[in-house]
Protein backbone atom coordinates (compact mmCIF):
# COMPACT_ATOMS: atom_id res chain seq x y z
CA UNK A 1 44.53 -204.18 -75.41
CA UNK A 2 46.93 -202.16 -77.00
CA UNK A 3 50.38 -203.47 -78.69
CA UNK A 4 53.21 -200.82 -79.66
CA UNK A 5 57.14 -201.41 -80.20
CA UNK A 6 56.65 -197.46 -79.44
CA UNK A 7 56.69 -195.95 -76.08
CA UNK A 8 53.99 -193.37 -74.33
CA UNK A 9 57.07 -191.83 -72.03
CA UNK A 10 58.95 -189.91 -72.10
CA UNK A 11 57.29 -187.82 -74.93
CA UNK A 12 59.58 -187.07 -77.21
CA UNK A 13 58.37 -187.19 -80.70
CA UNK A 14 54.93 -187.55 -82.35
CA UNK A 15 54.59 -191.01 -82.36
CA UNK A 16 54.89 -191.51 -78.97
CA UNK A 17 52.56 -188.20 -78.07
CA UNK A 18 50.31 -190.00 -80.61
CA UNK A 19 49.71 -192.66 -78.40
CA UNK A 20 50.21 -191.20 -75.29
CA UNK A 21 47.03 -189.48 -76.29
CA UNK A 22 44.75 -192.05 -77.35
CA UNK A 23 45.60 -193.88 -74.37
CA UNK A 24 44.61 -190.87 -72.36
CA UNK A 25 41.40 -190.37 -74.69
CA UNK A 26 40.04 -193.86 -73.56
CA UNK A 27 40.43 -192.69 -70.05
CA UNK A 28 38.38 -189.96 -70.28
CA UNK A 29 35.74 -191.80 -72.19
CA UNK A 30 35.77 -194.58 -69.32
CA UNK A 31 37.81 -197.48 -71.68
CA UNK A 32 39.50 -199.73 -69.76
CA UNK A 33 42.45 -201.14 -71.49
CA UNK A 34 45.91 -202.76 -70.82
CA UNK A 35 48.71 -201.50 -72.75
CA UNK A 36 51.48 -203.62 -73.85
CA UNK A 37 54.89 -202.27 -74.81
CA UNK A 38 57.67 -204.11 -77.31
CA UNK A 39 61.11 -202.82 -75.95
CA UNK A 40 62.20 -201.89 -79.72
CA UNK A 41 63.01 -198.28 -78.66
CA UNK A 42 64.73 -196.52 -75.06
CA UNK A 43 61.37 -196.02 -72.84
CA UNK A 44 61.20 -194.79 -69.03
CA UNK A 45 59.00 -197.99 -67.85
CA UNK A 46 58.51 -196.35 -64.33
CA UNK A 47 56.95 -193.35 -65.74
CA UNK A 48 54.83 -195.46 -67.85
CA UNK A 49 53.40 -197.35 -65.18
CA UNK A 50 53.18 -194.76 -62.82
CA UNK A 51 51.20 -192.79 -65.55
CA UNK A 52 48.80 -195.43 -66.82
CA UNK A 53 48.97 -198.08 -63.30
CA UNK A 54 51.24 -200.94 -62.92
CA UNK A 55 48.45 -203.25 -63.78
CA UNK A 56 47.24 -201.65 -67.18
CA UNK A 57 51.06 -201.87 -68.51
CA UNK A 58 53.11 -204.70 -69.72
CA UNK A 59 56.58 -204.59 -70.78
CA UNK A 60 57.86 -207.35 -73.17
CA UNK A 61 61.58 -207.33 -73.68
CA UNK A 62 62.39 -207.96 -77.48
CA UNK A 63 64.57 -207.02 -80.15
CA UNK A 64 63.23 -206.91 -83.63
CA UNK A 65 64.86 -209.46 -86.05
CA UNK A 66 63.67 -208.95 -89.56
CA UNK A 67 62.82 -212.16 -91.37
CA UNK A 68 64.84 -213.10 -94.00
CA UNK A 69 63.81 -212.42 -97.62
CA UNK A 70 63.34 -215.19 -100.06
CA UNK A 71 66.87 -216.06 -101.81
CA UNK A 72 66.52 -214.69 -104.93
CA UNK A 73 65.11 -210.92 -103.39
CA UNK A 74 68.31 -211.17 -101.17
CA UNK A 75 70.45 -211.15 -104.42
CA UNK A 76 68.84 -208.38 -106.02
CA UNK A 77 68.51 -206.36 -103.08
CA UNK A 78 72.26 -207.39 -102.79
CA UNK A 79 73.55 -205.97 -106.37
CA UNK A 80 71.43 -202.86 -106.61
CA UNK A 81 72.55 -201.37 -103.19
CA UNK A 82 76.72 -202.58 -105.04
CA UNK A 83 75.23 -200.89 -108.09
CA UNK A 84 73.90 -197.89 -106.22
CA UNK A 85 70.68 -198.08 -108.12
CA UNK A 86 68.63 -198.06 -105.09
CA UNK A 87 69.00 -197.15 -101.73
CA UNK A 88 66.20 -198.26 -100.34
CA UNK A 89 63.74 -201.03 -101.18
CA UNK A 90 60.27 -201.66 -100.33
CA UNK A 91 60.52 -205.03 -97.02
CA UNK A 92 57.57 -207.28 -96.48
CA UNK A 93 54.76 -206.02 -93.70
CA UNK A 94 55.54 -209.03 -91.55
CA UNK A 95 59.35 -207.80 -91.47
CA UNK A 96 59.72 -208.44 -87.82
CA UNK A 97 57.48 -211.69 -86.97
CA UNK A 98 58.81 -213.90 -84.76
CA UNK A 99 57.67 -217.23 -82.71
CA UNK A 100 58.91 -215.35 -79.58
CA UNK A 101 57.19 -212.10 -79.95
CA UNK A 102 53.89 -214.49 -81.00
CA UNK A 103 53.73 -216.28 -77.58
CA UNK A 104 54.65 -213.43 -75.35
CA UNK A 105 51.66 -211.44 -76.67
CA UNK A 106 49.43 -214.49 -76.37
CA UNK A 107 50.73 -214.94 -72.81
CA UNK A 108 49.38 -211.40 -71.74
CA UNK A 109 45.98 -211.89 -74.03
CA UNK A 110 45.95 -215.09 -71.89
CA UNK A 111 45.46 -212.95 -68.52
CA UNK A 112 43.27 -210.20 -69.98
CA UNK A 113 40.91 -211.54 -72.33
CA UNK A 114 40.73 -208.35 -74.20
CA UNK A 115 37.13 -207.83 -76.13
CA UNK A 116 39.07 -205.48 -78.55
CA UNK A 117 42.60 -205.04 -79.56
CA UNK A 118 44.44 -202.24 -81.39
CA UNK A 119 47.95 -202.31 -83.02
CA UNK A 120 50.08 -199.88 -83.55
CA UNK A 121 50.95 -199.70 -87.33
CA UNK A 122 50.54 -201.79 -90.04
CA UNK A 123 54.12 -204.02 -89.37
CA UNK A 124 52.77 -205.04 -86.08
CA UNK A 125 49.31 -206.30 -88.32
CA UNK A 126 50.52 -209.59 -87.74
CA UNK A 127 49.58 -209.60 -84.34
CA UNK A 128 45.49 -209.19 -85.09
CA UNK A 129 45.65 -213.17 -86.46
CA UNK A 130 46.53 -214.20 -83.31
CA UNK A 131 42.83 -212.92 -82.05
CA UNK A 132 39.95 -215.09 -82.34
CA UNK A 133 37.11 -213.36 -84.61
CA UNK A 134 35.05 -212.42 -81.77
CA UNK A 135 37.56 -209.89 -81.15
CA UNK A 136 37.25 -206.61 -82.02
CA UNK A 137 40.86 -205.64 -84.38
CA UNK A 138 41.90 -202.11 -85.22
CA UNK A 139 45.28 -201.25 -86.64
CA UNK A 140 46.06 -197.44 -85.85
CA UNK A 141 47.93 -196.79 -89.29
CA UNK A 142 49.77 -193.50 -88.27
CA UNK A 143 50.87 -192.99 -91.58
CA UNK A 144 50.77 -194.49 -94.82
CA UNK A 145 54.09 -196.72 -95.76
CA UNK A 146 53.17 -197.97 -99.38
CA UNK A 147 56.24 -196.79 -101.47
CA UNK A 148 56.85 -194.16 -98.65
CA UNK A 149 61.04 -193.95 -99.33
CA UNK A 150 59.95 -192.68 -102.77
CA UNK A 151 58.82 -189.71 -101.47
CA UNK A 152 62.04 -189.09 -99.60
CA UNK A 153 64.60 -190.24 -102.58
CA UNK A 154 62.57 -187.50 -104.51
CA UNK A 155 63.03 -184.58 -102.03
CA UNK A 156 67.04 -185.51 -101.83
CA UNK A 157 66.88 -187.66 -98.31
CA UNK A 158 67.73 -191.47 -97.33
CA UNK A 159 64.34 -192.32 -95.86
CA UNK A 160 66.06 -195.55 -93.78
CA UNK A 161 62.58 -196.70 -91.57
CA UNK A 162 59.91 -198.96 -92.57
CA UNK A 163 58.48 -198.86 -96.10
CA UNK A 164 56.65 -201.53 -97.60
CA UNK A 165 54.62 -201.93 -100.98
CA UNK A 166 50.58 -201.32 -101.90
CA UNK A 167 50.39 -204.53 -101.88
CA UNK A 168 51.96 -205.75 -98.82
CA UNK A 169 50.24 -202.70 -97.14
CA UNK A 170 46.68 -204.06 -98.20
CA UNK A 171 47.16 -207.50 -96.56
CA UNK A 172 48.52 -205.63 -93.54
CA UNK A 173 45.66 -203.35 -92.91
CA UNK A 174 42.90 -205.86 -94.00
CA UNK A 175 43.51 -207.60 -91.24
CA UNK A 176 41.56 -205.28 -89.07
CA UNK A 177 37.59 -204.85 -88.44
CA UNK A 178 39.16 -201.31 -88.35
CA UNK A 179 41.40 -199.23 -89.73
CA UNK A 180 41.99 -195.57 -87.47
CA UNK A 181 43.67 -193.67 -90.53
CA UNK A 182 45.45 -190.26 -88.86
CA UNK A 183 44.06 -187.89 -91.29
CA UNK A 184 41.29 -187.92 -93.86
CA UNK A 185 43.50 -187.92 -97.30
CA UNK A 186 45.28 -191.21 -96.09
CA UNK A 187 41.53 -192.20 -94.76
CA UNK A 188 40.47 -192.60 -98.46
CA UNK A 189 43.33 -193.72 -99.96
CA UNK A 190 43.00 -196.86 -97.01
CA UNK A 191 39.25 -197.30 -97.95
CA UNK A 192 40.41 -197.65 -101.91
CA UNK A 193 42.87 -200.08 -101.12
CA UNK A 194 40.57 -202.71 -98.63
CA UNK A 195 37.27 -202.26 -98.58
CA UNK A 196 37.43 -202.06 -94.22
CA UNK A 197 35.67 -199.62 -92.62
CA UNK A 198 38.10 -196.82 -91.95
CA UNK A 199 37.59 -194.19 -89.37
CA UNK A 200 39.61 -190.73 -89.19
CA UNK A 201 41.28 -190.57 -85.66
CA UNK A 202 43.48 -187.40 -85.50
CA UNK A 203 45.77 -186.02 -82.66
CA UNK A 204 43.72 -185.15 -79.80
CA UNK A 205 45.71 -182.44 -78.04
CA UNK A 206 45.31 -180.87 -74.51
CA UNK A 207 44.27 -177.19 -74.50
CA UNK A 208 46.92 -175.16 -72.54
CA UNK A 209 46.78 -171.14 -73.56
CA UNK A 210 49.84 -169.64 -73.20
CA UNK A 211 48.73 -166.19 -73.10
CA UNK A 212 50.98 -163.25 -74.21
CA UNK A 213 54.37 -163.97 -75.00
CA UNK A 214 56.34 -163.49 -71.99
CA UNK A 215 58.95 -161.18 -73.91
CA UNK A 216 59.30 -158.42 -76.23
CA UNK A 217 62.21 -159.69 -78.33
CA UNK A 218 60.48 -161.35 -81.78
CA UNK A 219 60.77 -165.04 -81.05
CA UNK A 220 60.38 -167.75 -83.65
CA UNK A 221 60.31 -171.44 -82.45
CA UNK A 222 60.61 -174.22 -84.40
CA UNK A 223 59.85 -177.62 -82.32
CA UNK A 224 60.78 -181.21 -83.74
CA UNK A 225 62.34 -184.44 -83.26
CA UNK A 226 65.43 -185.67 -84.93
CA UNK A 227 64.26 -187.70 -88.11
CA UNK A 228 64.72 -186.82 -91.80
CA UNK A 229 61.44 -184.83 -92.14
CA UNK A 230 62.87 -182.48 -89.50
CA UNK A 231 66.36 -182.29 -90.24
CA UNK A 232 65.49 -181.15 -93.41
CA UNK A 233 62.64 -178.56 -92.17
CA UNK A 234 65.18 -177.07 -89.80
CA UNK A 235 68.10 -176.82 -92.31
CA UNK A 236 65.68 -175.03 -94.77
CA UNK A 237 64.32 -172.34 -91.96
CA UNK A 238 68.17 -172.14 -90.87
CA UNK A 239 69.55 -171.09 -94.56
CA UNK A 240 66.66 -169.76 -96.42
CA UNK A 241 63.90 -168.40 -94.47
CA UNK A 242 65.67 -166.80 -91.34
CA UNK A 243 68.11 -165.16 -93.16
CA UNK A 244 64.81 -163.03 -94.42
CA UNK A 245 63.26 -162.97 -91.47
CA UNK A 246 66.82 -161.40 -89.57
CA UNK A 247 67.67 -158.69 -92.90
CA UNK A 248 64.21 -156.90 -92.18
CA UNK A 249 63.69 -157.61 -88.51
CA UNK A 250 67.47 -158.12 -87.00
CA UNK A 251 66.38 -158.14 -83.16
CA UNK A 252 64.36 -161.12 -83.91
CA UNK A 253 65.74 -164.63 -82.81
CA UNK A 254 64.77 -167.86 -83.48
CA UNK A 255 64.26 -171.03 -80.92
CA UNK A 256 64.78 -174.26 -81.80
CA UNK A 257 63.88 -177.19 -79.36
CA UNK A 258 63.86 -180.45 -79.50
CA UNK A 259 66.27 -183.55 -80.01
CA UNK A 260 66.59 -182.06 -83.61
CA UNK A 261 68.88 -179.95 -81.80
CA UNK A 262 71.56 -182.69 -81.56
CA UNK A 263 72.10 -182.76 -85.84
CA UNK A 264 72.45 -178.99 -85.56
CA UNK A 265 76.20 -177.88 -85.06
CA UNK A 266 76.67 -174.27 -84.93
CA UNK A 267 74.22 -171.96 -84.42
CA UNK A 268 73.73 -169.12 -86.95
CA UNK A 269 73.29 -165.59 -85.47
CA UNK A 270 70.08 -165.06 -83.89
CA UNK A 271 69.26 -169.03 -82.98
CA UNK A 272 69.40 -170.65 -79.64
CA UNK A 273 69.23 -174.34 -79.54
CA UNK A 274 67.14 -174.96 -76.80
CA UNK A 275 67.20 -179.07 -76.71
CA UNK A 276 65.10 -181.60 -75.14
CA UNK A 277 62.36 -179.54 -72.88
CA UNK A 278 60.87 -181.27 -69.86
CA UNK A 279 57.65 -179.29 -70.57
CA UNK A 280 56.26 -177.37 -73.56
CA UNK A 281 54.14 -174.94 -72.51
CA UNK A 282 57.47 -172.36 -71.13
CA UNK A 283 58.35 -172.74 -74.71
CA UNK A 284 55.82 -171.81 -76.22
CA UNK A 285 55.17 -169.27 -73.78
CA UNK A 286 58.50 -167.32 -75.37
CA UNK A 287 57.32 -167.46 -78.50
CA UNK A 288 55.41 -165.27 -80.86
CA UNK A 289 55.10 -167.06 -83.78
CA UNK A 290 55.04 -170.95 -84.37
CA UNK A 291 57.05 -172.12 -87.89
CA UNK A 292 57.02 -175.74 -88.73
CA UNK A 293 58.64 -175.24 -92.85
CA UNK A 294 58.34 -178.98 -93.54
CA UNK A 295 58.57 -180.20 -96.79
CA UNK A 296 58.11 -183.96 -96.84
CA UNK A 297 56.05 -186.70 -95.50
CA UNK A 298 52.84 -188.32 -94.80
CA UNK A 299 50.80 -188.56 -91.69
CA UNK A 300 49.52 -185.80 -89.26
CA UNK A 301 52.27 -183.05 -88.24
CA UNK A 302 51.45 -183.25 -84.64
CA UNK A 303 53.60 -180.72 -83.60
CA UNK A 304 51.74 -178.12 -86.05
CA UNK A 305 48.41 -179.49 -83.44
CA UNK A 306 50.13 -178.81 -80.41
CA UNK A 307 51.20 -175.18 -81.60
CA UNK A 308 47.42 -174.31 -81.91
CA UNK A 309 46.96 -176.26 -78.96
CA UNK A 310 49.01 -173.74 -76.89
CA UNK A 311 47.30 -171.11 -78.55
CA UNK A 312 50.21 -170.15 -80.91
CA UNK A 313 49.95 -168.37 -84.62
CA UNK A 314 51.38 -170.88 -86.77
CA UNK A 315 53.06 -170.45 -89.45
CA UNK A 316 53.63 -173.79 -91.93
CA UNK A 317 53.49 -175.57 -95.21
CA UNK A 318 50.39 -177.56 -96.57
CA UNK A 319 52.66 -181.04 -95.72
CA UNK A 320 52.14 -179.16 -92.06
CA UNK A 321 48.21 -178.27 -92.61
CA UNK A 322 47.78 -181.79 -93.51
CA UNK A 323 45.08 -183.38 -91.65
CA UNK A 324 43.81 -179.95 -90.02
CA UNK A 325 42.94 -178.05 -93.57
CA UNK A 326 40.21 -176.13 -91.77
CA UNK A 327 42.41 -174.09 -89.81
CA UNK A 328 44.29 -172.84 -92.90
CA UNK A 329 44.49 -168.20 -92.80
CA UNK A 330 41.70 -168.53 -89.62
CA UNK A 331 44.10 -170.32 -86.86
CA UNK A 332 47.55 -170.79 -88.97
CA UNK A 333 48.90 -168.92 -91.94
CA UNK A 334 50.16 -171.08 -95.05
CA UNK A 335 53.27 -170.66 -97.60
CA UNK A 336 55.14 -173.16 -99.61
CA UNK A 337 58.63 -171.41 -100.50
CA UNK A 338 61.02 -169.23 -98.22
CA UNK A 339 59.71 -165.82 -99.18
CA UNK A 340 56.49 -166.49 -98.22
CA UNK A 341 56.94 -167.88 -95.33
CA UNK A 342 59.39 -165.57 -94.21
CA UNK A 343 56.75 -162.88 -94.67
CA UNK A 344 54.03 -164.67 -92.67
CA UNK A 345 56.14 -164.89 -89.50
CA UNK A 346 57.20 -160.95 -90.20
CA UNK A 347 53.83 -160.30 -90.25
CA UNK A 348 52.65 -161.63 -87.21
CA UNK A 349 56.41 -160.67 -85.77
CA UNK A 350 54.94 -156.98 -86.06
CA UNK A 351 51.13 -157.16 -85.83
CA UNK A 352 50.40 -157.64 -82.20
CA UNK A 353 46.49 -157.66 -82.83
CA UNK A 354 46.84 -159.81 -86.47
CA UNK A 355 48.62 -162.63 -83.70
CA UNK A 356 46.16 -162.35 -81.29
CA UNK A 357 43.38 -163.29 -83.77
CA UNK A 358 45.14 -165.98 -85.07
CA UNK A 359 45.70 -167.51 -81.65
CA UNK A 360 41.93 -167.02 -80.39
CA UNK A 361 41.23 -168.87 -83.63
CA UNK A 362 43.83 -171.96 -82.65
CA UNK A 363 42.37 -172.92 -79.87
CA UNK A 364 38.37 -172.47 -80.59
CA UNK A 365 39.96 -174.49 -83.82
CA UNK A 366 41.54 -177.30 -81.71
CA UNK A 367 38.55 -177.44 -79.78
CA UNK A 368 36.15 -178.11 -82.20
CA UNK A 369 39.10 -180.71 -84.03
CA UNK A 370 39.40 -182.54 -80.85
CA UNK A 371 35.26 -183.24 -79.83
CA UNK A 372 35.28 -184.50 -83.39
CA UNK A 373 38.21 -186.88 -82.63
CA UNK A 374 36.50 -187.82 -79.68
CA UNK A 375 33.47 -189.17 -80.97
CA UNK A 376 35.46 -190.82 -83.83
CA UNK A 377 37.46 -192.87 -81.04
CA UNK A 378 34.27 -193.93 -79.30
CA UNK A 379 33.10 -195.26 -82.85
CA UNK A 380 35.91 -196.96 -83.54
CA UNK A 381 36.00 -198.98 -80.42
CA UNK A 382 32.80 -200.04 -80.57
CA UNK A 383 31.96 -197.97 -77.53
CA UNK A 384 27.70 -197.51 -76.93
């Protein structure tokens, strides 16, 4: 059994591809599994079931309402946001517990008996201590929330989604027989904190070569969802590294796609906001070179995996190399201000035969990445 408050359709960020993919992953290594979705997000529920069968999906229809802090937390909380001392502050990882949300689970355990069961993220942890201890319990961690707004105060942005504290994170994730940490850095730094087996389970992403771009005008793309990580990413390519790119290569434009598209008004010369896509794979087709110029966050960058996986030269940070090191000058090219990125994607912008190594590299890269991924799933279940 699997419990997420985030959907598998439609696919329209990383989270959701996230576990869109696992749940695809179990198919292929013959897991059954029922998969049980907490309406805390919009989700297409007949695309869902159509994908996975009616039977193996469960919709439970609930609104999260965050428990209430003790008294005396309230009133602090209370003065520093007045004082403007802090705009943000750590919650508790059993935020959004209720007595509701507790039997409706139960009620679907109830008609599956489910030999193992995986959450998704630590806030849902709660969930595992409903589970006898002949169950199997995994927490898929996604990223790592200890302190995580700090990280955002420091690079200028209001981080407003869940963060909790080291400590509250420990009881969270020792819950679990297992802990499926994203990438290996947050792997250790889970082991360190509760002594549970931990087991790296990155983005397994489907294989689709794109071939040769499909035009001769120098395309750029930048792909994302709209969150703070992104916003910022895209304003920084938008102001500082395109303006580089344009002065020595002017015919060159620049594709953004996406629901980052919707925080974007007015489009500088050269960009075309290409929104939501149904598919990928025409996008990428355009393009010649992949940028992803984020500069924040924790986790796996899953859209820097799904570049390579469409055999694209990418072009990133090392917050976008996180998690997929190995590929760094062989199947992506890495730079951590404007100038040097700017020159990266010129680079490959004008050497046809540089870009075609780059991309052969991607997806013997993402092949590799993914068998390992593979067997790491099959350990983590328990599967002989």
């Amino acid at each position: 059994m699997i419990i997420s408050s985030v959907p598998t359709h439609p696919v329209i960020g990383g989270n959701r591809a996230r576990i869109h993919m696992l749940l695809e992953a179990m198919e292929i290594l013959g897991v059954d599994f029922h998969f049980v979705f907490i309406t805390w997000e919009l989700a297409d529920k007949e695309a869902m079931q159509k994908r996975w069968g009616e039977h193996r999906v469960t919709v439970v229809s609930h609104r999260p309402t965050p428990r209430h802090a003790a008294f005396w937390r309230r009133i602090r909380n209370f003065t520093l946001r007045r004082l403007k001392l802090e705009r943000y502050h750590p919650v508790e990882v059993d935020r959004y517990r209720s007595s509701e949300l507790e039997r409706a689970v139960m009620d679907v355990a109830h008609d599956y008996q489910p030999k193992c069961v995986m959450v998704e993220y630590v806030f849902n942890s709660w969930m595992l201590d409903l589970f006898p201890p002949t169950v199997r319990k995994l927490i898929d961690t996604l990223d790592k929330f200890a302190n995580r707004h700090e990280q955002f105060f420091k690079a200028g942005m209001v981080e407003k989604w869940f963060s909790t504290t080291r400590r509250q994170e420990r009881k969270g994730l020792r819950r679990a027989d297992c802990i499926l940490a994203i990438q290996e850095q947050e792997a250790d730094y889970f082991r360190q904190l509760t002594g549970r087996e931990v087991i790296t389970v990155g983005h397994i992403a489907s294989i689709i070569p794109t071939g040769e771009p499909t035009t001769d005008i120098p395309t750029v793309l930048f792909v994302g969802a709209d969150h703070p990580a992104n916003r910022d990413a895209v304003s920084y390519c938008i102001k500082e590294i395109w303006p580089i790119i344009r002065s020595q290569l002017p015919g060159a434009r620049l594709f953004i796609a996406g629901s980052i598209c919707r925080g974007i008004s007015g489009a500088e010369e050269g960009v075309e906001l290409c929104g939501q896509v149904p598919e990928l794979a025409p996008i990428y087709a355009k393009a010649h070179v992949v940028l992803n110029p984020v500069r924040v966050g924790t986790g796996l960058k899953i859209k820097s995996i799904e570049a390579l996986s469409h055999g694209r030269p990418l072009v990133t940070t090392s917050f976008g190399t996180l998690g997929i090191e190995g590929g760094h000058d062989n199947a992506c090219l890495v730079g951590n201000d404007a100038k040097s990125l700017a020159e990266h994607c010129l680079l490959l912008l004008r050497d046809p035969p540089k870009r075609r190594s780059l991309a052969s590299e991607a997806i013997r890269f993402v092949k590799d990445y993914n068998q390992r991924n593979y067997q790491a799933l099959k350990l983590a279940l328990g599967c002989q």
